[in-house]
N, C-alpha and C. Protein backbone atom coordinates (compact mmCIF):
# COMPACT_ATOMS: atom_id res chain seq x y z
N UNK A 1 -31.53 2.97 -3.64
CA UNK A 1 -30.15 2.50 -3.85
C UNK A 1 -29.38 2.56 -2.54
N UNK A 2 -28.79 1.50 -2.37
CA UNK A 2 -28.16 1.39 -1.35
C UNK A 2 -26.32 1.36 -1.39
N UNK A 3 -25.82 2.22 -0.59
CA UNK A 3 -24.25 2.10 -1.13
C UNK A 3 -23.73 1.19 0.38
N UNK A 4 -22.75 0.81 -0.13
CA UNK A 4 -21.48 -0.52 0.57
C UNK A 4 -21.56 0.08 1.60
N UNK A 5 -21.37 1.39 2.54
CA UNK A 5 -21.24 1.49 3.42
C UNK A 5 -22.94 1.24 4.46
N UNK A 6 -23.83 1.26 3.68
CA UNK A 6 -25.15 0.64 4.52
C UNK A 6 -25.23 -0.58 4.57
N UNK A 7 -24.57 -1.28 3.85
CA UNK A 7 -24.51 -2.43 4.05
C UNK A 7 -24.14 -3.87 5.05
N UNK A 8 -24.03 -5.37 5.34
CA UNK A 8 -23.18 -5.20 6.40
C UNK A 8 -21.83 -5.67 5.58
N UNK A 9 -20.79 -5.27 6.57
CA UNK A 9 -19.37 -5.67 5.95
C UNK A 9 -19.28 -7.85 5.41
N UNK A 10 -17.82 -7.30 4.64
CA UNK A 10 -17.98 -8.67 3.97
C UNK A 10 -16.84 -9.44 5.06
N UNK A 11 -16.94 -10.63 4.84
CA UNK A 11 -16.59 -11.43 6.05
C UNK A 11 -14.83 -11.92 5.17
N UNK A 12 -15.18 -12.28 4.22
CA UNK A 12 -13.69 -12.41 3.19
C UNK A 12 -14.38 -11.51 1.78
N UNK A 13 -13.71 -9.99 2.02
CA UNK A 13 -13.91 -9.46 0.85
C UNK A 13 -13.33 -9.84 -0.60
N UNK A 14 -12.63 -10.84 -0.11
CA UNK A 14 -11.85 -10.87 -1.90
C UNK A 14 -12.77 -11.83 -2.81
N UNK A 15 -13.84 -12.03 -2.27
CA UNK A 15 -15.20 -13.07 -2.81
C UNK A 15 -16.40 -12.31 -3.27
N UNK A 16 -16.28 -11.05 -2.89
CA UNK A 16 -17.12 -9.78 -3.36
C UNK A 16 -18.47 -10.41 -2.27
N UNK A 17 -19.60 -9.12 -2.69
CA UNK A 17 -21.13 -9.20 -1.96
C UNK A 17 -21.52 -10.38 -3.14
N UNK A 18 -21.76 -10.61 -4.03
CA UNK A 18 -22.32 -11.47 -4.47
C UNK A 18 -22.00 -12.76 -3.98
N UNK A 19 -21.11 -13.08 -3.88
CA UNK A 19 -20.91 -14.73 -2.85
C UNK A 19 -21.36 -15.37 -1.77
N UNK A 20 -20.93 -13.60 -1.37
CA UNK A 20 -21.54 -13.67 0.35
C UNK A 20 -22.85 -13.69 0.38
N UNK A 21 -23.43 -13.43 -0.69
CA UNK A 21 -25.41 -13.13 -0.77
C UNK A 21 -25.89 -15.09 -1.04
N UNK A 22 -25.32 -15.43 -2.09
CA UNK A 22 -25.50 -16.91 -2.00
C UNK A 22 -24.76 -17.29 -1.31
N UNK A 23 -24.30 -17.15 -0.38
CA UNK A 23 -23.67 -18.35 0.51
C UNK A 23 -24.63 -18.21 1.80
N UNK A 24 -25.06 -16.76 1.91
CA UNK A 24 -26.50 -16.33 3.14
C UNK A 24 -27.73 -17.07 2.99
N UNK A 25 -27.75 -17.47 1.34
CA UNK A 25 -29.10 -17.70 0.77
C UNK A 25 -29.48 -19.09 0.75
N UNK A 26 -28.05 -20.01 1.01
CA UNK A 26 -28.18 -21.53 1.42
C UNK A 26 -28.60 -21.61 3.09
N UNK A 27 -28.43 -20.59 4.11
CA UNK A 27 -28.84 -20.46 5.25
C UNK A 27 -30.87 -21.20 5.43
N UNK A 28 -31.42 -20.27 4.21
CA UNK A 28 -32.60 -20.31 4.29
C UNK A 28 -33.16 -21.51 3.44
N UNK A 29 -32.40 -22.54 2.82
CA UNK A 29 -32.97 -23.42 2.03
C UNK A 29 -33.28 -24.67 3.20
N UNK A 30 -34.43 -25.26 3.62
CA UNK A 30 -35.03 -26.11 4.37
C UNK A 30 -34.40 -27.19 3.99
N UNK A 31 -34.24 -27.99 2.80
CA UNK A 31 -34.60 -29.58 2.51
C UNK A 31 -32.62 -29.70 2.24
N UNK A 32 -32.09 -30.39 3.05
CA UNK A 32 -31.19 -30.73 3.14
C UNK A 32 -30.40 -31.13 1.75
N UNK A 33 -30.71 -32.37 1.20
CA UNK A 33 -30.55 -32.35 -0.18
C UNK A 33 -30.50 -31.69 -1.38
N UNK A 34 -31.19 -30.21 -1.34
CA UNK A 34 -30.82 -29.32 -1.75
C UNK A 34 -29.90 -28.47 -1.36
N UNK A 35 -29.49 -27.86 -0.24
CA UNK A 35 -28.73 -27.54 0.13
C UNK A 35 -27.53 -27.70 -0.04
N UNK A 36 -27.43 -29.49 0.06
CA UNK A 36 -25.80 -29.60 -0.45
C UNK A 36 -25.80 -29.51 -1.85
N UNK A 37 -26.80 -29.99 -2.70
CA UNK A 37 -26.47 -29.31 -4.08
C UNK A 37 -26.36 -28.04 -4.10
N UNK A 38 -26.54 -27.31 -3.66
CA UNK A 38 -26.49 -25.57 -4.01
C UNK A 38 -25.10 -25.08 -3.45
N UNK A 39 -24.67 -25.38 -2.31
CA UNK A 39 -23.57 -25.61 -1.59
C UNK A 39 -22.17 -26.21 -2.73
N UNK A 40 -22.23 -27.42 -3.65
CA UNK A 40 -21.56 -27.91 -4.50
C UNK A 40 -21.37 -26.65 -5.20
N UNK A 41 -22.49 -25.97 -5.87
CA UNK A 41 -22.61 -25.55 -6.91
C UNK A 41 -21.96 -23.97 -6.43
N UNK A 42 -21.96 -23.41 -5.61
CA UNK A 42 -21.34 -22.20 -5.29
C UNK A 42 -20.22 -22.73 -4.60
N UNK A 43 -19.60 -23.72 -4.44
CA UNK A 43 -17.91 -23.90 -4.23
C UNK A 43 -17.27 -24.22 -5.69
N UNK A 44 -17.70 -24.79 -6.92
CA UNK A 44 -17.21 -24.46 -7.97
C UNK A 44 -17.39 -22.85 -8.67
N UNK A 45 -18.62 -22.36 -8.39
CA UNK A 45 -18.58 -21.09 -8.51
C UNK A 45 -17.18 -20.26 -7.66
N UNK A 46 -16.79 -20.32 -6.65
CA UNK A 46 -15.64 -20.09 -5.95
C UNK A 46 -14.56 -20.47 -6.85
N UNK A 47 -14.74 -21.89 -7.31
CA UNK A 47 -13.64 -22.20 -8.20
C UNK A 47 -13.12 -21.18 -9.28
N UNK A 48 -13.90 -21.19 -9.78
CA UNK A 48 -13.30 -19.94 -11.03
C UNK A 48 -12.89 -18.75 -10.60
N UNK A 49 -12.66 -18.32 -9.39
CA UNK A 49 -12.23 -17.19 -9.53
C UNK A 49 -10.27 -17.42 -9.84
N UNK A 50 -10.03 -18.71 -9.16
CA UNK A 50 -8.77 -19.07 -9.29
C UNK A 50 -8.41 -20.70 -10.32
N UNK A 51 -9.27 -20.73 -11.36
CA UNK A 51 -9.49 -21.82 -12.24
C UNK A 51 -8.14 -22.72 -12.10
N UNK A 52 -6.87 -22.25 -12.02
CA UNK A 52 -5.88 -22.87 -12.01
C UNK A 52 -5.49 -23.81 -11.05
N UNK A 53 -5.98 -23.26 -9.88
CA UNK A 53 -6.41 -23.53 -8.39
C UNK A 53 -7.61 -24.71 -8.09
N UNK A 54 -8.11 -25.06 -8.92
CA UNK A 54 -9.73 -25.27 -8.66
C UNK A 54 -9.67 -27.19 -8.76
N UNK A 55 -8.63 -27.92 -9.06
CA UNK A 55 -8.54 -29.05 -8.79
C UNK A 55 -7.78 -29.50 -8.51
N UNK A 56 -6.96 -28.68 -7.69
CA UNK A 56 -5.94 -28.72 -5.91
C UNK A 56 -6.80 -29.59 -4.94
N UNK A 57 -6.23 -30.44 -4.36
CA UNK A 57 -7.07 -30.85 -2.98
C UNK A 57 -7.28 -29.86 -2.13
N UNK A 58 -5.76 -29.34 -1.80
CA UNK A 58 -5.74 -28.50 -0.81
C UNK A 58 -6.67 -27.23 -1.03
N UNK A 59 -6.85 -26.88 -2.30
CA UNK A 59 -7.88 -25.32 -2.85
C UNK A 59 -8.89 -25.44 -2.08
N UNK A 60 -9.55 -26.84 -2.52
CA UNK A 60 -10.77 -27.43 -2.26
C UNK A 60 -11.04 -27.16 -1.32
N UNK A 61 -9.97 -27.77 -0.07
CA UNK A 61 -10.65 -27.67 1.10
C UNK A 61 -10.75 -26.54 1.66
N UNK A 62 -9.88 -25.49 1.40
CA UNK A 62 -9.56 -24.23 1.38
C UNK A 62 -10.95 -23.43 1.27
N UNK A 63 -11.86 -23.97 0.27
CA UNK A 63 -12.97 -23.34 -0.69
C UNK A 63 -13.78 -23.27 0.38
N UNK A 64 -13.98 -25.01 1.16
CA UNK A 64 -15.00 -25.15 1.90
C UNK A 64 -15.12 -24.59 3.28
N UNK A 65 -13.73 -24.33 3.84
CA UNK A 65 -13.37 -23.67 5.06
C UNK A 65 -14.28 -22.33 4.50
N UNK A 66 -13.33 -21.31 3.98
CA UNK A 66 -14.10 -20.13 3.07
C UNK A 66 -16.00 -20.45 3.05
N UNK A 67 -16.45 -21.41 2.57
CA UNK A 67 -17.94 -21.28 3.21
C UNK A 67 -18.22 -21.35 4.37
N UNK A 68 -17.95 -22.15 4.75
CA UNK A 68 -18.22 -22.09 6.43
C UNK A 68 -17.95 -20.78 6.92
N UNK A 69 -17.22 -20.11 6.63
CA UNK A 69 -16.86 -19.01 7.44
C UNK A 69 -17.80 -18.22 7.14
N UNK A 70 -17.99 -17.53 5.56
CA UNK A 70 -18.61 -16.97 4.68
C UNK A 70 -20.63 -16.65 5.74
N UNK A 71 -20.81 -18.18 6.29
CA UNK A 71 -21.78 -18.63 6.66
C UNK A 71 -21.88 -18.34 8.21
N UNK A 72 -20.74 -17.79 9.05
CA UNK A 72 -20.56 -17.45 10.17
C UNK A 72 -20.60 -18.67 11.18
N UNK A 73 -20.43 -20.27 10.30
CA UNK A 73 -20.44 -21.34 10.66
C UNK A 73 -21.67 -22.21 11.14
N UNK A 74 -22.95 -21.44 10.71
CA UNK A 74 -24.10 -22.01 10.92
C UNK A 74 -24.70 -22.81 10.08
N UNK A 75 -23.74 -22.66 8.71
CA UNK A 75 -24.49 -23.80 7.76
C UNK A 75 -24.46 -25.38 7.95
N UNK A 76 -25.46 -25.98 7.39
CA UNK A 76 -25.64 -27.63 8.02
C UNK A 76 -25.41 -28.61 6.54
N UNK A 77 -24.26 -28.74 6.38
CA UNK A 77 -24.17 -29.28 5.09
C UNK A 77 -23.39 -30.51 5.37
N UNK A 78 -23.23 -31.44 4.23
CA UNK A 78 -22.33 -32.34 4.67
C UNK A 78 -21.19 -32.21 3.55
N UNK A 79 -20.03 -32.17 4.23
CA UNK A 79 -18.64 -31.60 3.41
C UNK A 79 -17.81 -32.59 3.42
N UNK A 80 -17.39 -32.51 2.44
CA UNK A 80 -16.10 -33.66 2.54
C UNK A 80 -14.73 -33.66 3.42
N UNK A 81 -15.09 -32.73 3.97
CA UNK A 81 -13.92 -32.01 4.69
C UNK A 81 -13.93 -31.96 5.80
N UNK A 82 -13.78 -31.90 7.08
CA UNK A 82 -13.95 -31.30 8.92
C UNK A 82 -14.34 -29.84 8.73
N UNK A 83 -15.23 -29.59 9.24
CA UNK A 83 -15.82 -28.27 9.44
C UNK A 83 -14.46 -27.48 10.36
N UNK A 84 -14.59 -26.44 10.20
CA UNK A 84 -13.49 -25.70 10.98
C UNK A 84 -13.95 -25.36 11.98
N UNK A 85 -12.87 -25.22 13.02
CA UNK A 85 -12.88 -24.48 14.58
C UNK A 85 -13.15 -23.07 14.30
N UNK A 86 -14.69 -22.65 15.48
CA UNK A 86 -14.79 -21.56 15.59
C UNK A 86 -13.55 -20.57 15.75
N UNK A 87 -13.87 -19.39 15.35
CA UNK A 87 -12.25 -18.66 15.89
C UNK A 87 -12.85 -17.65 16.18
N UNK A 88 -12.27 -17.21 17.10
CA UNK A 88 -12.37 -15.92 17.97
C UNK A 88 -11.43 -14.22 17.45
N UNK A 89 -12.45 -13.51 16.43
CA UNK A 89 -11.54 -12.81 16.10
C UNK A 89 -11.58 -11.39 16.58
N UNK A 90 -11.85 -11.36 18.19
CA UNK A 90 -11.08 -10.13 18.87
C UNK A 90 -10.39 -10.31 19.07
N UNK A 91 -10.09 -9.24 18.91
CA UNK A 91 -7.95 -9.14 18.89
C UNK A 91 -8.06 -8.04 20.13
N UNK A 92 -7.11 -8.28 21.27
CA UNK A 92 -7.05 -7.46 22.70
C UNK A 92 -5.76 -6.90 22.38
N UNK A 93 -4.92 -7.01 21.20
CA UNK A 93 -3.77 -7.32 21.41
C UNK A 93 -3.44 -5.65 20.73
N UNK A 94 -2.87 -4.88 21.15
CA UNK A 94 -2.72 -3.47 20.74
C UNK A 94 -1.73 -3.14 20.27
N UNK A 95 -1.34 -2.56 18.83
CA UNK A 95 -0.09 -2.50 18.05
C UNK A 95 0.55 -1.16 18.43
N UNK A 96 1.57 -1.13 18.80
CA UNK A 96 2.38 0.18 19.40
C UNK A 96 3.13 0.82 18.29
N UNK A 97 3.31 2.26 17.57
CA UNK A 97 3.40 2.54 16.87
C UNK A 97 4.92 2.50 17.06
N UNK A 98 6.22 1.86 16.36
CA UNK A 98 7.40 2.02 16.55
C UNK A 98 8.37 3.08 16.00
N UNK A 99 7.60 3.91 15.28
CA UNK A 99 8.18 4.90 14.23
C UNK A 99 8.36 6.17 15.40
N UNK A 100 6.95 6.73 15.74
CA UNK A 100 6.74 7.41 16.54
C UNK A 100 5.82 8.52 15.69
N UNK A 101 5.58 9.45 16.16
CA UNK A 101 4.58 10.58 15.10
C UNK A 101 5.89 11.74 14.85
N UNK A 102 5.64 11.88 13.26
CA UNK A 102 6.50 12.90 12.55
C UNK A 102 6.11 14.22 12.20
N UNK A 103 6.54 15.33 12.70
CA UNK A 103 6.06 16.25 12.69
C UNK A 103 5.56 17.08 11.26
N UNK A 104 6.65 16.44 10.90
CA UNK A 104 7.64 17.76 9.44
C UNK A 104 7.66 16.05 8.75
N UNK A 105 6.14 15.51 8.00
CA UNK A 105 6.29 14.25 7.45
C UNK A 105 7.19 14.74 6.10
N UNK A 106 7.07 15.90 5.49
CA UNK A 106 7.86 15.94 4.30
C UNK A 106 9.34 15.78 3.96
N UNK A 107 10.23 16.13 5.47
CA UNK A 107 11.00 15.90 5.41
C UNK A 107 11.69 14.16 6.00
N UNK A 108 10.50 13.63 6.53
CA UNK A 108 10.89 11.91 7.19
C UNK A 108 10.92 11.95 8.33
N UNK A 109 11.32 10.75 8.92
CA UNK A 109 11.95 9.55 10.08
C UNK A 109 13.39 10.18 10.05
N UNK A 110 13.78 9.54 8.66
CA UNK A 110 15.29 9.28 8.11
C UNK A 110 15.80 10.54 8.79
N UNK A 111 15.78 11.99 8.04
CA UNK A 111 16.33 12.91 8.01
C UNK A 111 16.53 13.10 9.75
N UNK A 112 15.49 13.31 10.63
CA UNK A 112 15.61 14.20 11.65
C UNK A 112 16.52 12.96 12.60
N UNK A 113 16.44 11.79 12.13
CA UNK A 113 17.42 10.86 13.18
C UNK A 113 18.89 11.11 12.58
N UNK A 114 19.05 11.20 11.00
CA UNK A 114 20.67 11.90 10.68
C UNK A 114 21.01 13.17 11.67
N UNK A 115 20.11 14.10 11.49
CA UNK A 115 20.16 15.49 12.59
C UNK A 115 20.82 15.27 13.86
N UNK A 116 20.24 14.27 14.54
CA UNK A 116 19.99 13.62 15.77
C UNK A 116 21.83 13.32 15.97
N UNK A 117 22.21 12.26 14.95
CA UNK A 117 23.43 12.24 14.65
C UNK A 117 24.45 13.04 14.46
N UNK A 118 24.10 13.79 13.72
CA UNK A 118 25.17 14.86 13.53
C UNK A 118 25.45 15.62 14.39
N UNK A 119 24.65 16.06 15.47
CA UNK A 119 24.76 16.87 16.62
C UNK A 119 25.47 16.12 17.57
N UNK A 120 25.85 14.88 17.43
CA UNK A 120 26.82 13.89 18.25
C UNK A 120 28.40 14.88 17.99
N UNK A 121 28.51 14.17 17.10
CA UNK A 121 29.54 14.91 16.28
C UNK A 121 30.52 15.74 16.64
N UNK A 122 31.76 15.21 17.04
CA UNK A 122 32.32 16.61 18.13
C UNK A 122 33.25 17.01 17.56
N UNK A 123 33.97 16.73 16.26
CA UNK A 123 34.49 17.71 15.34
C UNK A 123 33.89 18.42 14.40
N UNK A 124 34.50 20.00 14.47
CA UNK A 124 33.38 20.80 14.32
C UNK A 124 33.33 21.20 12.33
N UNK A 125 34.42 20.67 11.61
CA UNK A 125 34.85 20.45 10.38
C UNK A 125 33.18 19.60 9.80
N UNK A 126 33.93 18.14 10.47
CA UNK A 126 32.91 17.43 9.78
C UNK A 126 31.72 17.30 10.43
N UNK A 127 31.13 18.07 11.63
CA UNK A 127 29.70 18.49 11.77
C UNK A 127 29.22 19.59 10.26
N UNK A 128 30.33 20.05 10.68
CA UNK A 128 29.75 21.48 9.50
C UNK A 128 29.35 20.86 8.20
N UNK A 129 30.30 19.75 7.76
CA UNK A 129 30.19 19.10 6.45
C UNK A 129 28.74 17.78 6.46
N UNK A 130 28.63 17.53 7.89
CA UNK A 130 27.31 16.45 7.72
C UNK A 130 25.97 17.74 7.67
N UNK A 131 26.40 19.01 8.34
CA UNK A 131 24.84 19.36 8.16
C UNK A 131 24.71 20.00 6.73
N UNK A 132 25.55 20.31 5.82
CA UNK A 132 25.63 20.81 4.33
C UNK A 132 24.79 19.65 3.92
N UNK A 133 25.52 18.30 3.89
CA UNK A 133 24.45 17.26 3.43
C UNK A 133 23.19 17.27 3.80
N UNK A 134 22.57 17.32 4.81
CA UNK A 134 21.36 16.85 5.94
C UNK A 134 20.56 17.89 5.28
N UNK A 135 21.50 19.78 4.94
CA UNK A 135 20.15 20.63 3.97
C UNK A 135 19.78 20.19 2.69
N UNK A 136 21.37 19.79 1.96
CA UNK A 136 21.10 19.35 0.14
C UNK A 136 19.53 18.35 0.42
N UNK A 137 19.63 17.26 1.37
CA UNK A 137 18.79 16.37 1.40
C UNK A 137 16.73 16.59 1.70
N UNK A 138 17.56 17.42 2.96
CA UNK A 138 16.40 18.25 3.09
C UNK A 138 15.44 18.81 1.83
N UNK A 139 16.11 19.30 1.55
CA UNK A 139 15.62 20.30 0.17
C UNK A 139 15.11 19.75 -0.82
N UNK A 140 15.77 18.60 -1.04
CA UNK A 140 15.28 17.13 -2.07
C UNK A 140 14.09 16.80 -1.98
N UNK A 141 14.14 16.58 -0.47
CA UNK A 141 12.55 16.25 0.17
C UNK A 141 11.41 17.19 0.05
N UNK A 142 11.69 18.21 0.51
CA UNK A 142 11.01 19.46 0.53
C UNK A 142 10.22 19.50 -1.39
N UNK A 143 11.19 19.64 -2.00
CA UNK A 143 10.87 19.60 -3.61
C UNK A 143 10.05 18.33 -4.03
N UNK A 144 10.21 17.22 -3.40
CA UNK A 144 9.00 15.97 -3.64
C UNK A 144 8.43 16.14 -3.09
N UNK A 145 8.00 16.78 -1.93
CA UNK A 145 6.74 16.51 -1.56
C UNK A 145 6.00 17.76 -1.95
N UNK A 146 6.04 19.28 -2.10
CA UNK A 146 5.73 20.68 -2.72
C UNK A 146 5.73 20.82 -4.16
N UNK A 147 6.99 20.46 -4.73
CA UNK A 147 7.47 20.70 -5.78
C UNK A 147 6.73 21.60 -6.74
N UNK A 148 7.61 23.25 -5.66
CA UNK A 148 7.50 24.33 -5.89
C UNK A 148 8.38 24.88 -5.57
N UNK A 149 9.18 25.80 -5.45
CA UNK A 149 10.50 26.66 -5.50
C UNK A 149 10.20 26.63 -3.75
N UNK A 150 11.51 26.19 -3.18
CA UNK A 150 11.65 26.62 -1.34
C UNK A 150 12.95 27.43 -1.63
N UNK A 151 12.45 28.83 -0.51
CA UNK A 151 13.84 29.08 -0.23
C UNK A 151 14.89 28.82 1.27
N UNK A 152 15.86 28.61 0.96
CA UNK A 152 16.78 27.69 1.28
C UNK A 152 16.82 28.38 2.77
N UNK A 153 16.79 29.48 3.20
CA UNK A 153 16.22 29.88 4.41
C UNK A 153 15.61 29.33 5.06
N UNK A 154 13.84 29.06 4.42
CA UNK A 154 13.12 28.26 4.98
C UNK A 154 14.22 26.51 5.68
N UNK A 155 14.73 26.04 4.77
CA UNK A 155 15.33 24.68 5.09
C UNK A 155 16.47 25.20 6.19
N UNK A 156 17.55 26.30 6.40
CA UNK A 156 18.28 26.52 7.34
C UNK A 156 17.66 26.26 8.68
N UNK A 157 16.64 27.57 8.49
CA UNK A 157 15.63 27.33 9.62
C UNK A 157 15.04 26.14 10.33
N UNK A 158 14.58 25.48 9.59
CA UNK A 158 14.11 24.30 10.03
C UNK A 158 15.29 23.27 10.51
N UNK A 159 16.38 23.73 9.88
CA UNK A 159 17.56 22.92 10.54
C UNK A 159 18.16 22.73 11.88
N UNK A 160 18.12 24.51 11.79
CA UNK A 160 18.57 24.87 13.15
C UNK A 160 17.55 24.61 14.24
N UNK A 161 16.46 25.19 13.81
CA UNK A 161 14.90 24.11 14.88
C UNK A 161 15.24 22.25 15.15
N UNK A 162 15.40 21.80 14.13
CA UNK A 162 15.86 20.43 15.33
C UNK A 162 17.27 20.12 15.85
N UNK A 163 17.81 21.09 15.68
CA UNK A 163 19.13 20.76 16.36
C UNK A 163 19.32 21.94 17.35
N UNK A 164 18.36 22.32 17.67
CA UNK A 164 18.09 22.98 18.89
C UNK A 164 19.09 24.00 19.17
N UNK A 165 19.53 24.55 17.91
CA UNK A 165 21.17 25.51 18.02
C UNK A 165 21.21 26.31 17.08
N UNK A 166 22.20 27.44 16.98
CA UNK A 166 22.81 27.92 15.61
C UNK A 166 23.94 27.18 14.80
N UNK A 167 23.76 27.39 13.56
CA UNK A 167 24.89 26.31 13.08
C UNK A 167 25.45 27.42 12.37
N UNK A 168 26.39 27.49 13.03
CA UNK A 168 27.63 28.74 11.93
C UNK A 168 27.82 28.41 10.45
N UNK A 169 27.72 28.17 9.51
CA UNK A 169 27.29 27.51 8.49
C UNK A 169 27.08 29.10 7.52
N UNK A 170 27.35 29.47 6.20
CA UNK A 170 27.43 30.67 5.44
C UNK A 170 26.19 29.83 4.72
N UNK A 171 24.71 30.66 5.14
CA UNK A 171 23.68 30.41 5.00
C UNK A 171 23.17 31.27 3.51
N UNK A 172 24.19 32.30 3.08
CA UNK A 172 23.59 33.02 1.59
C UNK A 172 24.42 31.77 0.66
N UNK A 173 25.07 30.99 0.66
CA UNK A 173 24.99 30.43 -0.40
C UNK A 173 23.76 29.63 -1.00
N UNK A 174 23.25 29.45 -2.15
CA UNK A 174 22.19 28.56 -2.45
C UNK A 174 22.88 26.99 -2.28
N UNK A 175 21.49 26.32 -1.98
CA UNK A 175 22.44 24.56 -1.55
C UNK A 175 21.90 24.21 -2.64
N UNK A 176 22.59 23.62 -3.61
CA UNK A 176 22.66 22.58 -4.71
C UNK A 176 21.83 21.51 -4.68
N UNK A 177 20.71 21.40 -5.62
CA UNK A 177 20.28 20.23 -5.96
C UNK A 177 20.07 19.99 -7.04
N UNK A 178 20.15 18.41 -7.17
CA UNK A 178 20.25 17.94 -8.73
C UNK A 178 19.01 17.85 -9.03
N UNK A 179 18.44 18.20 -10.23
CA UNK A 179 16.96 17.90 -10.49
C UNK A 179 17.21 17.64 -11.75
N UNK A 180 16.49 16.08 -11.83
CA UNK A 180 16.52 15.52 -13.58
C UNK A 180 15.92 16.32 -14.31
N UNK A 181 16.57 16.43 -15.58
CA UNK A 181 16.30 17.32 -16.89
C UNK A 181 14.77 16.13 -17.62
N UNK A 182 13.63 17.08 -16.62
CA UNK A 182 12.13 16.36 -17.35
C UNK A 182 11.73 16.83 -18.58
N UNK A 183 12.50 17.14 -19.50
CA UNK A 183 12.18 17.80 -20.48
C UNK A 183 12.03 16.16 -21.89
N UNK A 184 10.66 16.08 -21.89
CA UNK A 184 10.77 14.79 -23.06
C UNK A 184 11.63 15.18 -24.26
N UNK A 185 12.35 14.23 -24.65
CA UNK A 185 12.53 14.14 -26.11
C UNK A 185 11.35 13.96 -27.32
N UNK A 186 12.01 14.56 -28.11
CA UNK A 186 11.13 14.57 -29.51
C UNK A 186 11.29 12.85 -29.88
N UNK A 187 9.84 12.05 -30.30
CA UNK A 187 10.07 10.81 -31.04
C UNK A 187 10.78 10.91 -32.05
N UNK A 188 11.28 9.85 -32.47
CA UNK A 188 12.20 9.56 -33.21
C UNK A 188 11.75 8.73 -34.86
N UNK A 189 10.58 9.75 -35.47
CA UNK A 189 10.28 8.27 -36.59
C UNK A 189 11.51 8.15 -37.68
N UNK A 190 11.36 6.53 -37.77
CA UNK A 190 12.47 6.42 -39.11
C UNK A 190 11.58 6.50 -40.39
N UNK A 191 12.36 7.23 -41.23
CA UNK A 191 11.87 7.55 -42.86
C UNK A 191 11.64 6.26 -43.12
N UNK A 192 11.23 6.09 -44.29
CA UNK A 192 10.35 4.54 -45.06
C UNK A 192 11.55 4.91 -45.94
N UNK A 193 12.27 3.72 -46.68
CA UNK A 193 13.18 4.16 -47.38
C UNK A 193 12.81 3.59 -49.01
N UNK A 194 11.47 3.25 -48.83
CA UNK A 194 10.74 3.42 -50.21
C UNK A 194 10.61 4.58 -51.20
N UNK A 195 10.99 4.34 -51.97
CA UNK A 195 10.91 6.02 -53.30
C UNK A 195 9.48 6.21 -53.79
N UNK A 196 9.05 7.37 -53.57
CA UNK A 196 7.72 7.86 -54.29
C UNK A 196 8.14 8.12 -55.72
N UNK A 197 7.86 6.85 -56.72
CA UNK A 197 7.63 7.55 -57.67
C UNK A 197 6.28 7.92 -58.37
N UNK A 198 7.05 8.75 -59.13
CA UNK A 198 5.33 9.13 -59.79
C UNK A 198 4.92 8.39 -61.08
N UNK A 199 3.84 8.28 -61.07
CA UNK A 199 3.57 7.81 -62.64
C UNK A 199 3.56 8.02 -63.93
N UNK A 200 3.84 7.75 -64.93
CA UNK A 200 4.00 8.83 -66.45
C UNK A 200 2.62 8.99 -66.79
């Protein structure tokens, strides 16, 4: 038994290994005339996967591009269609991560750039009042991603760690969070308002 990863990869996976196995298997058929029959016959097979699709012009040609490719463009068939341009699919082209790497993923992006903000902040009222928010929020986070009891220490702490300071802030109060009441309700059956009677 062989699993997917010994295998070789699929060229358009959304066609599964079985497609790709007959579409390999017209590679090896000699007599031309067969070929394009077999070729016909596994582009309507293609058809059904999108039946609705399947007597579109445009599907069609769509189908036959999809073999050719399928075929790594070596098949010799005659198509009703222009064979497609080889394509070149190394990519040199290197994606730069714009987020950046997050340390503390449980708490976000979001949160530590509010932080970032609030330490702007040069009245010291409504600093005090953005970082009350920045813990409630914190803590929110902290509880989705654990959701297990944190104590609120732990979240001060970590506060004062990215804002690189002490925040005078009366740290024994507990910070408030709302947590929906997950408690299901009981179903609701309605009585049959038929009378049992009994029989004499």
């Amino acid at each position: 038994m062989k699993y997917n990863t010994q295998l070789a990869p699929l060229i358009i996976p959304e066609y599964g290994r079985h497609i790709h196995s007959m579409a390999n298997s017209l590679l090896a058929i000699e007599d031309d005339a067969k070929r394009n029959q077999q070729a016909k016959v596994l582009i309507n097979i293609m058809g059904n996967l999108n039946p609705h699709f399947r007597d579109v012009e445009e599907y069609r040609h769509k189908l036959w591009d999809h073999l050719f490719i399928m075929c790594n463009y070596k098949l010799n068939i005659k198509s009703p269609y222009p064979k497609p341009a080889v394509e070149d699919k190394k990519n040199t082209i290197r994606m730069n991560n714009t987020q950046g790497s997050v340390k503390n993923k449980h708490y976000g992006q979001l949160i530590l750039s509010l932080i970032q903000e609030a330490v702007k902040i040069k009245d010291t009222a409504t600093q005090n009042q953005a970082f009350e928010q920045i813990a409630k929020q914190m803590k929110r986070a902290y509880l989705n991603w654990n959701q297990t009891n944190v104590q609120d220490i732990q979240i001060w702490s970590d506060l004062e760690r990215f804002t690189g300071r002490e925040i005078k802030l009366d740290k024994s109060k507990i910070i408030p969070v709302f947590q929906p009441n997950t408690v299901r309700k009981k179903t609701f059956y309605k009585k049959p308002h038929k009378k049992n009677y009994s029989k004499k």
